[in-house]
PDB file of N, CA and C in Angstrom:
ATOM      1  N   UNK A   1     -17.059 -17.984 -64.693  1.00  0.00           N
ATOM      2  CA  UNK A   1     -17.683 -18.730 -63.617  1.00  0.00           C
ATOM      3  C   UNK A   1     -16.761 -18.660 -62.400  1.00  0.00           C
ATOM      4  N   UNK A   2     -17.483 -18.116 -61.822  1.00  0.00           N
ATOM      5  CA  UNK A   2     -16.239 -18.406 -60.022  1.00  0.00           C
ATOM      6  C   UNK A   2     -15.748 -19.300 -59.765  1.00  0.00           C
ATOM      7  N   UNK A   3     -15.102 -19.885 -58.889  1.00  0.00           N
ATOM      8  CA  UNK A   3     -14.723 -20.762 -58.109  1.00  0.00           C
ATOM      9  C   UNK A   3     -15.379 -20.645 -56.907  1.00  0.00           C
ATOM     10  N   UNK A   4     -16.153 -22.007 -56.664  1.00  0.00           N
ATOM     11  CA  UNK A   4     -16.628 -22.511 -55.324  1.00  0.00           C
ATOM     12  C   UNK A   4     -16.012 -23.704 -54.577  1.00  0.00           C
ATOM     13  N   UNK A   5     -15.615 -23.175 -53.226  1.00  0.00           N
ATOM     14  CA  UNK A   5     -15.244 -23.622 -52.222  1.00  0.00           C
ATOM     15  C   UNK A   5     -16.035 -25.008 -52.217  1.00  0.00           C
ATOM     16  N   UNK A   6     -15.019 -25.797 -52.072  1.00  0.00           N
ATOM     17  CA  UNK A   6     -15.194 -27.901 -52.248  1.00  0.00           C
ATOM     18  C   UNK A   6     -15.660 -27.774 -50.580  1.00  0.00           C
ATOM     19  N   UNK A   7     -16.472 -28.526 -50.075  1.00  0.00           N
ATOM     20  CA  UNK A   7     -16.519 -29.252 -48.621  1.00  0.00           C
ATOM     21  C   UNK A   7     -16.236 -30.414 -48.741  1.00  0.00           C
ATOM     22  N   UNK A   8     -15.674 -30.955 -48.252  1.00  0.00           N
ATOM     23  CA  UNK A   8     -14.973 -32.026 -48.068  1.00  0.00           C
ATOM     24  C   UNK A   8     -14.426 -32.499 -46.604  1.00  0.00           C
ATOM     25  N   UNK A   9     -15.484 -32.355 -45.604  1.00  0.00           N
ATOM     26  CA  UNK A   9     -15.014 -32.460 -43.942  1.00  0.00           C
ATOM     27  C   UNK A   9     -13.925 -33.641 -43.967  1.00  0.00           C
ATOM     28  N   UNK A  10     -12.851 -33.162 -43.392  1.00  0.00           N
ATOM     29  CA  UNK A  10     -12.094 -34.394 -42.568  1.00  0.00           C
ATOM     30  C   UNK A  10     -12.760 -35.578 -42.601  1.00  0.00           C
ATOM     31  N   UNK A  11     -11.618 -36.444 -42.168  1.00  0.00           N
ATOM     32  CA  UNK A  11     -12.225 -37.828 -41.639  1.00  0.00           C
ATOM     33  C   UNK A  11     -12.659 -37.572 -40.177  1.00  0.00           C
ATOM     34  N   UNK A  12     -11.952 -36.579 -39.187  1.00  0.00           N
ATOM     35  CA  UNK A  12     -12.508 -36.396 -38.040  1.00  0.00           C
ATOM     36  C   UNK A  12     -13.746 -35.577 -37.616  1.00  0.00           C
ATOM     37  N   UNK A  13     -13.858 -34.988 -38.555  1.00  0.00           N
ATOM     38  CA  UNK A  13     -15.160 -34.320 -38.595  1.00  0.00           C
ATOM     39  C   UNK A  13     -16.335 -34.774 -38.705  1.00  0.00           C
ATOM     40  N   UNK A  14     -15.947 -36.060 -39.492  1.00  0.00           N
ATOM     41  CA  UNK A  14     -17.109 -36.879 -39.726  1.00  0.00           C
ATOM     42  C   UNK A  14     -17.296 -38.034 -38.558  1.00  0.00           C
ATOM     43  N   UNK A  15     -15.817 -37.836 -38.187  1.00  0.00           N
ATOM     44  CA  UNK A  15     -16.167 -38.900 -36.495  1.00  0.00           C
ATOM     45  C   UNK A  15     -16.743 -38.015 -35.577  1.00  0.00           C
ATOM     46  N   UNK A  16     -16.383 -36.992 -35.545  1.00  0.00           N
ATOM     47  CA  UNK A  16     -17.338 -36.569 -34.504  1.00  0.00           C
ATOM     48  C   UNK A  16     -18.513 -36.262 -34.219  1.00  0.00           C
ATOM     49  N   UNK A  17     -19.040 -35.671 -36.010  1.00  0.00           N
ATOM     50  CA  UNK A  17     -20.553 -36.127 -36.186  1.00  0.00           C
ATOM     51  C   UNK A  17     -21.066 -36.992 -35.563  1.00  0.00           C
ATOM     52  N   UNK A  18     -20.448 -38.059 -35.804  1.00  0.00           N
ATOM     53  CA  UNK A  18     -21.275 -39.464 -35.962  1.00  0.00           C
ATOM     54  C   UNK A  18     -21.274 -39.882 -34.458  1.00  0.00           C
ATOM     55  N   UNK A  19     -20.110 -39.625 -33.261  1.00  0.00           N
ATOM     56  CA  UNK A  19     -20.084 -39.616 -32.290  1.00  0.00           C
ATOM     57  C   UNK A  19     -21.045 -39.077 -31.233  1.00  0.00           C
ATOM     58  N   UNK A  20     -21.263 -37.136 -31.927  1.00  0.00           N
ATOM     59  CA  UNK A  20     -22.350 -36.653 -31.454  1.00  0.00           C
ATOM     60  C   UNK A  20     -23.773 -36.834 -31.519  1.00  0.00           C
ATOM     61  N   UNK A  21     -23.653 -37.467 -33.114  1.00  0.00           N
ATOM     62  CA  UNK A  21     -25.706 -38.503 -33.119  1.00  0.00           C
ATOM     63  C   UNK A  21     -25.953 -39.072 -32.122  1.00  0.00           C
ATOM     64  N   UNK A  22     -24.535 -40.016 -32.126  1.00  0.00           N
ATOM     65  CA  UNK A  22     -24.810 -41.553 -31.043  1.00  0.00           C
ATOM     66  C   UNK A  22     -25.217 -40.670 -29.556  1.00  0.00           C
ATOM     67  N   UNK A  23     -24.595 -39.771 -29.225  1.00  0.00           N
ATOM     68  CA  UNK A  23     -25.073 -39.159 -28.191  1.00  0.00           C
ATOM     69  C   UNK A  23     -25.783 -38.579 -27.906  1.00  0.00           C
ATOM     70  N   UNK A  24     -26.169 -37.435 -28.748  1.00  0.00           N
ATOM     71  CA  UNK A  24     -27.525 -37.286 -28.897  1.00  0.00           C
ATOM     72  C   UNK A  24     -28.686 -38.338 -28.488  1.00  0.00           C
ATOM     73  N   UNK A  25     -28.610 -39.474 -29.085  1.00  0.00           N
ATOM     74  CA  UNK A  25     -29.712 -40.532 -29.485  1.00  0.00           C
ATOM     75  C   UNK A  25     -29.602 -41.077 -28.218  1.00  0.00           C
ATOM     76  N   UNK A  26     -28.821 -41.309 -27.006  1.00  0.00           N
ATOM     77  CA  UNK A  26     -28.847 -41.757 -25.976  1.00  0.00           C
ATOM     78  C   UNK A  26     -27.739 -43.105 -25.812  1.00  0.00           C
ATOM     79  N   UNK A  27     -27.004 -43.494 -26.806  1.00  0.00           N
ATOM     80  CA  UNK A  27     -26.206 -44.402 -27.527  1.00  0.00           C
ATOM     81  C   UNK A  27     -25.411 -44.269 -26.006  1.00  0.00           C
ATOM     82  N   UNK A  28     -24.737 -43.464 -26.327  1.00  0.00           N
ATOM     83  CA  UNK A  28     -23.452 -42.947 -24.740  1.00  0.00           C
ATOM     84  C   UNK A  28     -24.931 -41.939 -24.393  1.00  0.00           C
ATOM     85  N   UNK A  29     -25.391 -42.059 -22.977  1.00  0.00           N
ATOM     86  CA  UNK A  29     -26.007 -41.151 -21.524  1.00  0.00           C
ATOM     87  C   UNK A  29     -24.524 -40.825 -20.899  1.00  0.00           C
ATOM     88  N   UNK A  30     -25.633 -39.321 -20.682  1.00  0.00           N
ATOM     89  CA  UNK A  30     -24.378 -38.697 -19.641  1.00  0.00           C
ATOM     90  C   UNK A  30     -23.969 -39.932 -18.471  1.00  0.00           C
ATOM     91  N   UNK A  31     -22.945 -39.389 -18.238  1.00  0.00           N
ATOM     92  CA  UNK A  31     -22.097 -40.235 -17.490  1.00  0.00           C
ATOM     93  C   UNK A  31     -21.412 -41.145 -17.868  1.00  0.00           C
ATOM     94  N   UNK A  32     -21.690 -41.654 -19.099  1.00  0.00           N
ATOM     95  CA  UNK A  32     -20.922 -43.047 -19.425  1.00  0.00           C
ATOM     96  C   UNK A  32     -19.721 -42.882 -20.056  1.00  0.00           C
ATOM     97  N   UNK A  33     -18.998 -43.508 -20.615  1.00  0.00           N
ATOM     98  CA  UNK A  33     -17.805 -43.531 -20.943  1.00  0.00           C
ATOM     99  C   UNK A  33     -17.667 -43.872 -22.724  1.00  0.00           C
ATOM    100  N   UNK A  34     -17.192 -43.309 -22.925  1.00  0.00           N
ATOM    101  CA  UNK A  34     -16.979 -44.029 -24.785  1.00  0.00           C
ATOM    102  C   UNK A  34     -16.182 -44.618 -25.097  1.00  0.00           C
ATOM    103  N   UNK A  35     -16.074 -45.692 -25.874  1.00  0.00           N
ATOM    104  CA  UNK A  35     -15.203 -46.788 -25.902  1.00  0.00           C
ATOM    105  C   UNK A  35     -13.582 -45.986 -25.969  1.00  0.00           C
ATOM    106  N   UNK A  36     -12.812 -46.954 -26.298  1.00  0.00           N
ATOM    107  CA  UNK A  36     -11.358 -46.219 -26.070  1.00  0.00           C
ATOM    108  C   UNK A  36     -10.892 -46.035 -27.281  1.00  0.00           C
ATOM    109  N   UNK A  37     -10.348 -44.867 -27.552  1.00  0.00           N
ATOM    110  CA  UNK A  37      -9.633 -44.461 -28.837  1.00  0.00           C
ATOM    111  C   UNK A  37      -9.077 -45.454 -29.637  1.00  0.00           C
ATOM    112  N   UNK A  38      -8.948 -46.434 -28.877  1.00  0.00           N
ATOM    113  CA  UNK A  38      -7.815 -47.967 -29.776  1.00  0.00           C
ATOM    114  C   UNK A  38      -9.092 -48.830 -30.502  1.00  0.00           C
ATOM    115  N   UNK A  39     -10.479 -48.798 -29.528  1.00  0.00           N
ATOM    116  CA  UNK A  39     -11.694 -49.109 -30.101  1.00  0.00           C
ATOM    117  C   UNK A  39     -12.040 -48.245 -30.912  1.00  0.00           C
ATOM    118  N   UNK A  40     -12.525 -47.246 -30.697  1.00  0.00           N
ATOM    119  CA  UNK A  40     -13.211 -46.618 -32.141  1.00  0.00           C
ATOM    120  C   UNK A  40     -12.181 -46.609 -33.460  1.00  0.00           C
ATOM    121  N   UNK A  41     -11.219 -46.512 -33.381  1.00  0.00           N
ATOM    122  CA  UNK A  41     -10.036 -46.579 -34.108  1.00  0.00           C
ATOM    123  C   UNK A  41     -10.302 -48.062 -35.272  1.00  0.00           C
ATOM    124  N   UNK A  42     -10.336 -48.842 -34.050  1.00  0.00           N
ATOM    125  CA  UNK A  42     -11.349 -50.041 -35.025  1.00  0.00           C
ATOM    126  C   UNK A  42     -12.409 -50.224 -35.540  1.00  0.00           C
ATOM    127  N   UNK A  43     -13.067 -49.916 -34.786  1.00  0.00           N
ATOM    128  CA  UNK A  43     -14.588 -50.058 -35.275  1.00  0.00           C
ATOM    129  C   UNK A  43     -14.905 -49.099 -36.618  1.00  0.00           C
ATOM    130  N   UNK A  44     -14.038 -48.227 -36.338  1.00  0.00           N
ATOM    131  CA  UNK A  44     -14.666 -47.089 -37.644  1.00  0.00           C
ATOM    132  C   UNK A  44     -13.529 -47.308 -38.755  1.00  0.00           C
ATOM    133  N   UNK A  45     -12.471 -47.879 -38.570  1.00  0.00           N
ATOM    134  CA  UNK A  45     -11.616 -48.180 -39.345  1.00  0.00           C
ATOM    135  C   UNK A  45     -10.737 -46.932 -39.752  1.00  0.00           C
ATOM    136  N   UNK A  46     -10.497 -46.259 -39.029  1.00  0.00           N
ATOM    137  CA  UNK A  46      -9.527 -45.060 -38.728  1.00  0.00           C
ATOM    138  C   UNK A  46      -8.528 -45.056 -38.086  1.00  0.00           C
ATOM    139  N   UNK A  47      -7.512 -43.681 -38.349  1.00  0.00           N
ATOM    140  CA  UNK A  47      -6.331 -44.010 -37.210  1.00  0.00           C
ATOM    141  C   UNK A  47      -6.525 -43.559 -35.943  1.00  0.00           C
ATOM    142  N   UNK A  48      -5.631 -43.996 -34.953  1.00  0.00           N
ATOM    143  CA  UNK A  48      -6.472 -43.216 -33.779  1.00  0.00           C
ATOM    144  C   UNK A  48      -6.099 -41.822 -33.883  1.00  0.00           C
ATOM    145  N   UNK A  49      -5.188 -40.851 -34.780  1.00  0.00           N
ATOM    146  CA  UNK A  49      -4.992 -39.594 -34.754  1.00  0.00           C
ATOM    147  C   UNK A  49      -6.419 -38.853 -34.801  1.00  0.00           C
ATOM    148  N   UNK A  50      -7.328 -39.662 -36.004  1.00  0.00           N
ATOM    149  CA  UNK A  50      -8.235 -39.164 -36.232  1.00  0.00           C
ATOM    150  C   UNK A  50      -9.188 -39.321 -35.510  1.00  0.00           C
ATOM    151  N   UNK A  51      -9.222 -40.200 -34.331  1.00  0.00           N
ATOM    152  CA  UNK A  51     -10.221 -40.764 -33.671  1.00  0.00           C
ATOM    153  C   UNK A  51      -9.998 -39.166 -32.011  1.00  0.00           C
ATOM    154  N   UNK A  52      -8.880 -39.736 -31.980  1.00  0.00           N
ATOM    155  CA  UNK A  52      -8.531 -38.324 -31.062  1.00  0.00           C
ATOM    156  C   UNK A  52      -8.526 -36.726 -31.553  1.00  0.00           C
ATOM    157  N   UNK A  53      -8.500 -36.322 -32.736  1.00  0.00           N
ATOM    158  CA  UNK A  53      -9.020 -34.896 -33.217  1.00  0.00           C
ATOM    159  C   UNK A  53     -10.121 -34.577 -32.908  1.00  0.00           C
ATOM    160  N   UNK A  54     -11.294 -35.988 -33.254  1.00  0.00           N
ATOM    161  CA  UNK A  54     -12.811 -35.659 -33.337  1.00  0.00           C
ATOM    162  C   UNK A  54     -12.898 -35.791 -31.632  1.00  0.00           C
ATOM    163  N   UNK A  55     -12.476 -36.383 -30.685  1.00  0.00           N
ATOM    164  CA  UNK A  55     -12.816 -36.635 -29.139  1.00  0.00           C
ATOM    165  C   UNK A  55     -11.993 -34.883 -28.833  1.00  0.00           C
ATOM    166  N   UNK A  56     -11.333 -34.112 -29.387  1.00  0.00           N
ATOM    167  CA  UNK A  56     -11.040 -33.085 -28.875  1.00  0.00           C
ATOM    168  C   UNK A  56     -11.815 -32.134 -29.346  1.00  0.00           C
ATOM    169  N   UNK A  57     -12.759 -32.345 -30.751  1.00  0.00           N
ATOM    170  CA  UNK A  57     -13.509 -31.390 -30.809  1.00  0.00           C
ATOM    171  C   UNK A  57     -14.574 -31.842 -29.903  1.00  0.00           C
ATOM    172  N   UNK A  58     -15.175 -32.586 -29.427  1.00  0.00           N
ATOM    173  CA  UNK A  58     -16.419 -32.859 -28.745  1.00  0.00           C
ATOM    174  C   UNK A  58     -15.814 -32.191 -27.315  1.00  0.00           C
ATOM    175  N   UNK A  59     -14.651 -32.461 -27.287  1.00  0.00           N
ATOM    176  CA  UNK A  59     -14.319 -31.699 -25.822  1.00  0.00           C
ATOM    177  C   UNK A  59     -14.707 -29.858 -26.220  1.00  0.00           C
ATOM    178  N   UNK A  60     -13.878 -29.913 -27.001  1.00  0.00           N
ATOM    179  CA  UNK A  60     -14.122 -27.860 -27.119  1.00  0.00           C
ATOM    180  C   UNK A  60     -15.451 -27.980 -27.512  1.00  0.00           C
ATOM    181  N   UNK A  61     -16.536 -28.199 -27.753  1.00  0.00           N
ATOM    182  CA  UNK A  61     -18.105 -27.526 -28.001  1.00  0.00           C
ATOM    183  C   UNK A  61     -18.773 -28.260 -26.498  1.00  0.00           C
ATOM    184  N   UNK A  62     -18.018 -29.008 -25.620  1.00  0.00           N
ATOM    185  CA  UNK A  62     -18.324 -29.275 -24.226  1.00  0.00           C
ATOM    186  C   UNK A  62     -19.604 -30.824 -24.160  1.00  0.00           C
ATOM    187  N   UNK A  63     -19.566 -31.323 -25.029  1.00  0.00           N
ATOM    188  CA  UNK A  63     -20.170 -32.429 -25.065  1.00  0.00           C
ATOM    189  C   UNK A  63     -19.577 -33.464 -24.304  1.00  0.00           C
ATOM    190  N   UNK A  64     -18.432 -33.737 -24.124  1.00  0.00           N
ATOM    191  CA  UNK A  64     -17.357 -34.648 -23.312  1.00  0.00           C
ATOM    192  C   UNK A  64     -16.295 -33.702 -22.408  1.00  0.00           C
ATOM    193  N   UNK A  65     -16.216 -34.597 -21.398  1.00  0.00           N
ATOM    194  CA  UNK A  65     -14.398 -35.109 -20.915  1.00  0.00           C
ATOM    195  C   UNK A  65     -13.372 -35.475 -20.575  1.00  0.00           C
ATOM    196  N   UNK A  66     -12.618 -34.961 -21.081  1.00  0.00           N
ATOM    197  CA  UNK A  66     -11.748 -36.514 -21.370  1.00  0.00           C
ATOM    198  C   UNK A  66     -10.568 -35.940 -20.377  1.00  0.00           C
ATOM    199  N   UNK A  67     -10.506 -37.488 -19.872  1.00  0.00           N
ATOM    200  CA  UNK A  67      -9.690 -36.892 -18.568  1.00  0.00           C
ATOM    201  C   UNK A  67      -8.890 -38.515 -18.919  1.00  0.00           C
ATOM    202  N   UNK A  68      -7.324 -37.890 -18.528  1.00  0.00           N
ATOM    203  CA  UNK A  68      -5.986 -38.651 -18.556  1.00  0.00           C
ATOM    204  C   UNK A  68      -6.499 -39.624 -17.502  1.00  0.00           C
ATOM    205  N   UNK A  69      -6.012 -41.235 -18.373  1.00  0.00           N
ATOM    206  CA  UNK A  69      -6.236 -41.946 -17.526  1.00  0.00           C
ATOM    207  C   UNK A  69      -7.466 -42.680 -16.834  1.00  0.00           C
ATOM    208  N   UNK A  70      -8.554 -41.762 -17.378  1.00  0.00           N
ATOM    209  CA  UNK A  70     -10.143 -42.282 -17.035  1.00  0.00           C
ATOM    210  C   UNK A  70     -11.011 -42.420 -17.945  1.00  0.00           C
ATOM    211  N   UNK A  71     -10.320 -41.700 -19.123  1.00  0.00           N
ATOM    212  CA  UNK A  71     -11.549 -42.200 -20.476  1.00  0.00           C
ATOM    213  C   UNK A  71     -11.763 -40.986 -21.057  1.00  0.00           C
ATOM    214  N   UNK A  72     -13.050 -40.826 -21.620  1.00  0.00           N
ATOM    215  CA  UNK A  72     -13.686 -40.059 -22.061  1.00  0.00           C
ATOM    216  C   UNK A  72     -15.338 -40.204 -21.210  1.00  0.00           C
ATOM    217  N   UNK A  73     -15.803 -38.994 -21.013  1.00  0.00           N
ATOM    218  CA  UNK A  73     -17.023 -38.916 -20.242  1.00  0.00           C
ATOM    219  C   UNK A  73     -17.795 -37.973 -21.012  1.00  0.00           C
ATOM    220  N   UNK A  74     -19.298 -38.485 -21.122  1.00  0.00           N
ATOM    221  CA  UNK A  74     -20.187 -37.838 -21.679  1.00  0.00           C
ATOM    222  C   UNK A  74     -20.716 -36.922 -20.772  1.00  0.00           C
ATOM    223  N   UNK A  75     -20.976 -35.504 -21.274  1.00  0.00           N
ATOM    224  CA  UNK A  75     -21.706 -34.871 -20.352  1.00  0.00           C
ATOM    225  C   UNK A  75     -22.742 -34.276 -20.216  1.00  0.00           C
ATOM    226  N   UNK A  76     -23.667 -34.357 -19.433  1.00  0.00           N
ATOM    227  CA  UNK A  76     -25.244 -33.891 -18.881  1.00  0.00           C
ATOM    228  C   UNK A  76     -25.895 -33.036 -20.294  1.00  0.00           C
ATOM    229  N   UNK A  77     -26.982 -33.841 -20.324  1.00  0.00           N
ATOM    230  CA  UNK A  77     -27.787 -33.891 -21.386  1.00  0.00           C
ATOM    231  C   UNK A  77     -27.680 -31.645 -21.786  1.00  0.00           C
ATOM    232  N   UNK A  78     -27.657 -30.725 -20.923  1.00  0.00           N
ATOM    233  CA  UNK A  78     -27.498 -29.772 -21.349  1.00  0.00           C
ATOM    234  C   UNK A  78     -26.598 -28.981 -22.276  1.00  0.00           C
ATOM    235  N   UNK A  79     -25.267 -29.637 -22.340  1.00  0.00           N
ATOM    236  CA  UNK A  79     -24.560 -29.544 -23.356  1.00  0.00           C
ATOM    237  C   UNK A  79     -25.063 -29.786 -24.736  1.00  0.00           C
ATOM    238  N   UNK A  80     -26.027 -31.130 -24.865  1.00  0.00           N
ATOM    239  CA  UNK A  80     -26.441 -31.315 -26.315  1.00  0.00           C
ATOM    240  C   UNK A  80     -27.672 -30.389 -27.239  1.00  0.00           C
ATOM    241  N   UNK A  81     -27.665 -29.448 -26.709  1.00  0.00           N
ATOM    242  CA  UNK A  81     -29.050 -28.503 -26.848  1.00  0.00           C
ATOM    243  C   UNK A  81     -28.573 -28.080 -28.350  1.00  0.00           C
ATOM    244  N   UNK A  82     -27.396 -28.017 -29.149  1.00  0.00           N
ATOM    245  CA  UNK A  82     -27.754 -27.184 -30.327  1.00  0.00           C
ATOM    246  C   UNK A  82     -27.401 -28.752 -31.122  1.00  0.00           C
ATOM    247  N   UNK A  83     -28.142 -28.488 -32.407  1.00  0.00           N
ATOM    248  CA  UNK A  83     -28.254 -29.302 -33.683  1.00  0.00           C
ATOM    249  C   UNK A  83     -27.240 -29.501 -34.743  1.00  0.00           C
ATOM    250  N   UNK A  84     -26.294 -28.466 -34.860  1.00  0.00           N
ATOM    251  CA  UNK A  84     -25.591 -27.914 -35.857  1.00  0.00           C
ATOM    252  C   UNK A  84     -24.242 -29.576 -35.370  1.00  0.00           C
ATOM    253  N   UNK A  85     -23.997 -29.300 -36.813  1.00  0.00           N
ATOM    254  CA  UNK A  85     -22.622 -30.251 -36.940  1.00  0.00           C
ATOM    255  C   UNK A  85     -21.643 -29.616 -35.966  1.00  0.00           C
ATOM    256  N   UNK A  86     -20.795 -30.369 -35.507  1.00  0.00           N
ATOM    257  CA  UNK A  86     -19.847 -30.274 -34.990  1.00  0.00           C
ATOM    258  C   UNK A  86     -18.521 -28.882 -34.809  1.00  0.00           C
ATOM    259  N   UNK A  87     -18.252 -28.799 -36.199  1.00  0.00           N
ATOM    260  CA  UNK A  87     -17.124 -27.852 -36.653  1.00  0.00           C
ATOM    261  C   UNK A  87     -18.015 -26.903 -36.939  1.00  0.00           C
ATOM    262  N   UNK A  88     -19.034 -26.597 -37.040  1.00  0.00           N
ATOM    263  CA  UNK A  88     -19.778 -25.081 -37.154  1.00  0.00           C
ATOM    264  C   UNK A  88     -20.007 -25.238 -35.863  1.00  0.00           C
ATOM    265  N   UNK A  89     -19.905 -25.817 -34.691  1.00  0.00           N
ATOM    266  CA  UNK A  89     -20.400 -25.212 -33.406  1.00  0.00           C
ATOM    267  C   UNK A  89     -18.849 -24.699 -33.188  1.00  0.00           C
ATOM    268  N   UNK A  90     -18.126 -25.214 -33.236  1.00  0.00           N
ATOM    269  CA  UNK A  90     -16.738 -25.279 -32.777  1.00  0.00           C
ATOM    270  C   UNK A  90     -16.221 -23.676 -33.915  1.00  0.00           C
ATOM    271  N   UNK A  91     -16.640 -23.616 -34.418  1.00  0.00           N
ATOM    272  CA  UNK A  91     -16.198 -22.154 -35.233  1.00  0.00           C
ATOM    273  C   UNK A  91     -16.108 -20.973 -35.057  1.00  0.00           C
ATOM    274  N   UNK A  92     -16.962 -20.955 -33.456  1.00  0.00           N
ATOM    275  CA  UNK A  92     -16.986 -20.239 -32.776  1.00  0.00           C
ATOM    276  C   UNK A  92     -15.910 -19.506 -31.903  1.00  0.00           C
ATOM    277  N   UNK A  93     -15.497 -21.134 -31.855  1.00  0.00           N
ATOM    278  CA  UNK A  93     -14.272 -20.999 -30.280  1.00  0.00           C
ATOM    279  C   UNK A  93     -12.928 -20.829 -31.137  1.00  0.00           C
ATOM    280  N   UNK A  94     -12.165 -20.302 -30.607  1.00  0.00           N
ATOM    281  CA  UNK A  94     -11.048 -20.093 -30.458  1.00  0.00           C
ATOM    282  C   UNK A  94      -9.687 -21.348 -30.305  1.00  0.00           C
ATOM    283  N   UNK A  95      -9.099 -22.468 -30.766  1.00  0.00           N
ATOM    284  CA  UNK A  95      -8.441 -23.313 -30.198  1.00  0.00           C
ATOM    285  C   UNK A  95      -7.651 -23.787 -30.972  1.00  0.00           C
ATOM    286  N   UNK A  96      -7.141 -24.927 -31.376  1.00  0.00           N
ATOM    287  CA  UNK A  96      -6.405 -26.095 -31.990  1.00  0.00           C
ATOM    288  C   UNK A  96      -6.979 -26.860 -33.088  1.00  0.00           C
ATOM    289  N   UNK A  97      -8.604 -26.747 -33.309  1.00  0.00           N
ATOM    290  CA  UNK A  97      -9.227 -27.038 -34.375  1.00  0.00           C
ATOM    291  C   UNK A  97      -9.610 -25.676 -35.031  1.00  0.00           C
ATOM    292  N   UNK A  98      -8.784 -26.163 -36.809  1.00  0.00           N
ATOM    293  CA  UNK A  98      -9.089 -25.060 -37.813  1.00  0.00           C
ATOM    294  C   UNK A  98     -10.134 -25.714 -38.036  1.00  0.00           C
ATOM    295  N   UNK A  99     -11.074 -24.114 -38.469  1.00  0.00           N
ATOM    296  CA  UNK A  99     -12.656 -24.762 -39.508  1.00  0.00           C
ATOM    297  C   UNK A  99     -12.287 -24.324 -41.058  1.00  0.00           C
ATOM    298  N   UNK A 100     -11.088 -24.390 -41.154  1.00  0.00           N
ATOM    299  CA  UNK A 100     -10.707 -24.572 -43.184  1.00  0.00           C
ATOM    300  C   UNK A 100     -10.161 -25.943 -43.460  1.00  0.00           C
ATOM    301  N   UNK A 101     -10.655 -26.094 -44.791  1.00  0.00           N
ATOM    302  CA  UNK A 101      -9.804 -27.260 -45.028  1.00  0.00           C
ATOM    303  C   UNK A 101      -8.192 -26.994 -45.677  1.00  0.00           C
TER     304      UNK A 101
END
């Protein structure tokens, strides 16, 4: 019998999912701001390491940005056009997020 590859997404992977529904769904509209890393950190009961991995993948697939000092900003509903989870959009790009576990 082979061995098959476990999925097991991150904890940030799964924040950013859950980040990108809410946006999707209209939760955060472009323009608005998402609570602050020290908030979601709470609310989801995470550290903020993990809270900031998943706000940097939403930055690389271009859904947010996050700019020093001003937050995080959602951006214009055209960014949200594909469906796919998070780290398969991001699998694409090239950066600082691996798609292995």
């Amino acid at each position: 019998m082979p061995i098959t590859r476990l999925e097991n997404p991150r904890i940030y992977r799964q924040i950013a999912d859950q980040l990108k529904r809410l946006i999707e769904n209209n939760e955060f509209p472009p323009g608005s701001r998402l609570p602050s890393e020290r908030d979601l950190a709470q609310q989801l009961q995470v550290s903020r390491a993990s809270v900031r991995e998943a706000l940097i993948a939403l930055e690389v697939i271009g859904l947010v940005d996050v700019k020093v000092g001003n937050g995080v900003i959602v951006k214009a509903p055209a960014a949200l056009a594909s469906q796919e989870p998070v780290m398969q959009q991001a699998a694409a790009i090239s950066g600082p997020i691996s798609t292995t576990n």
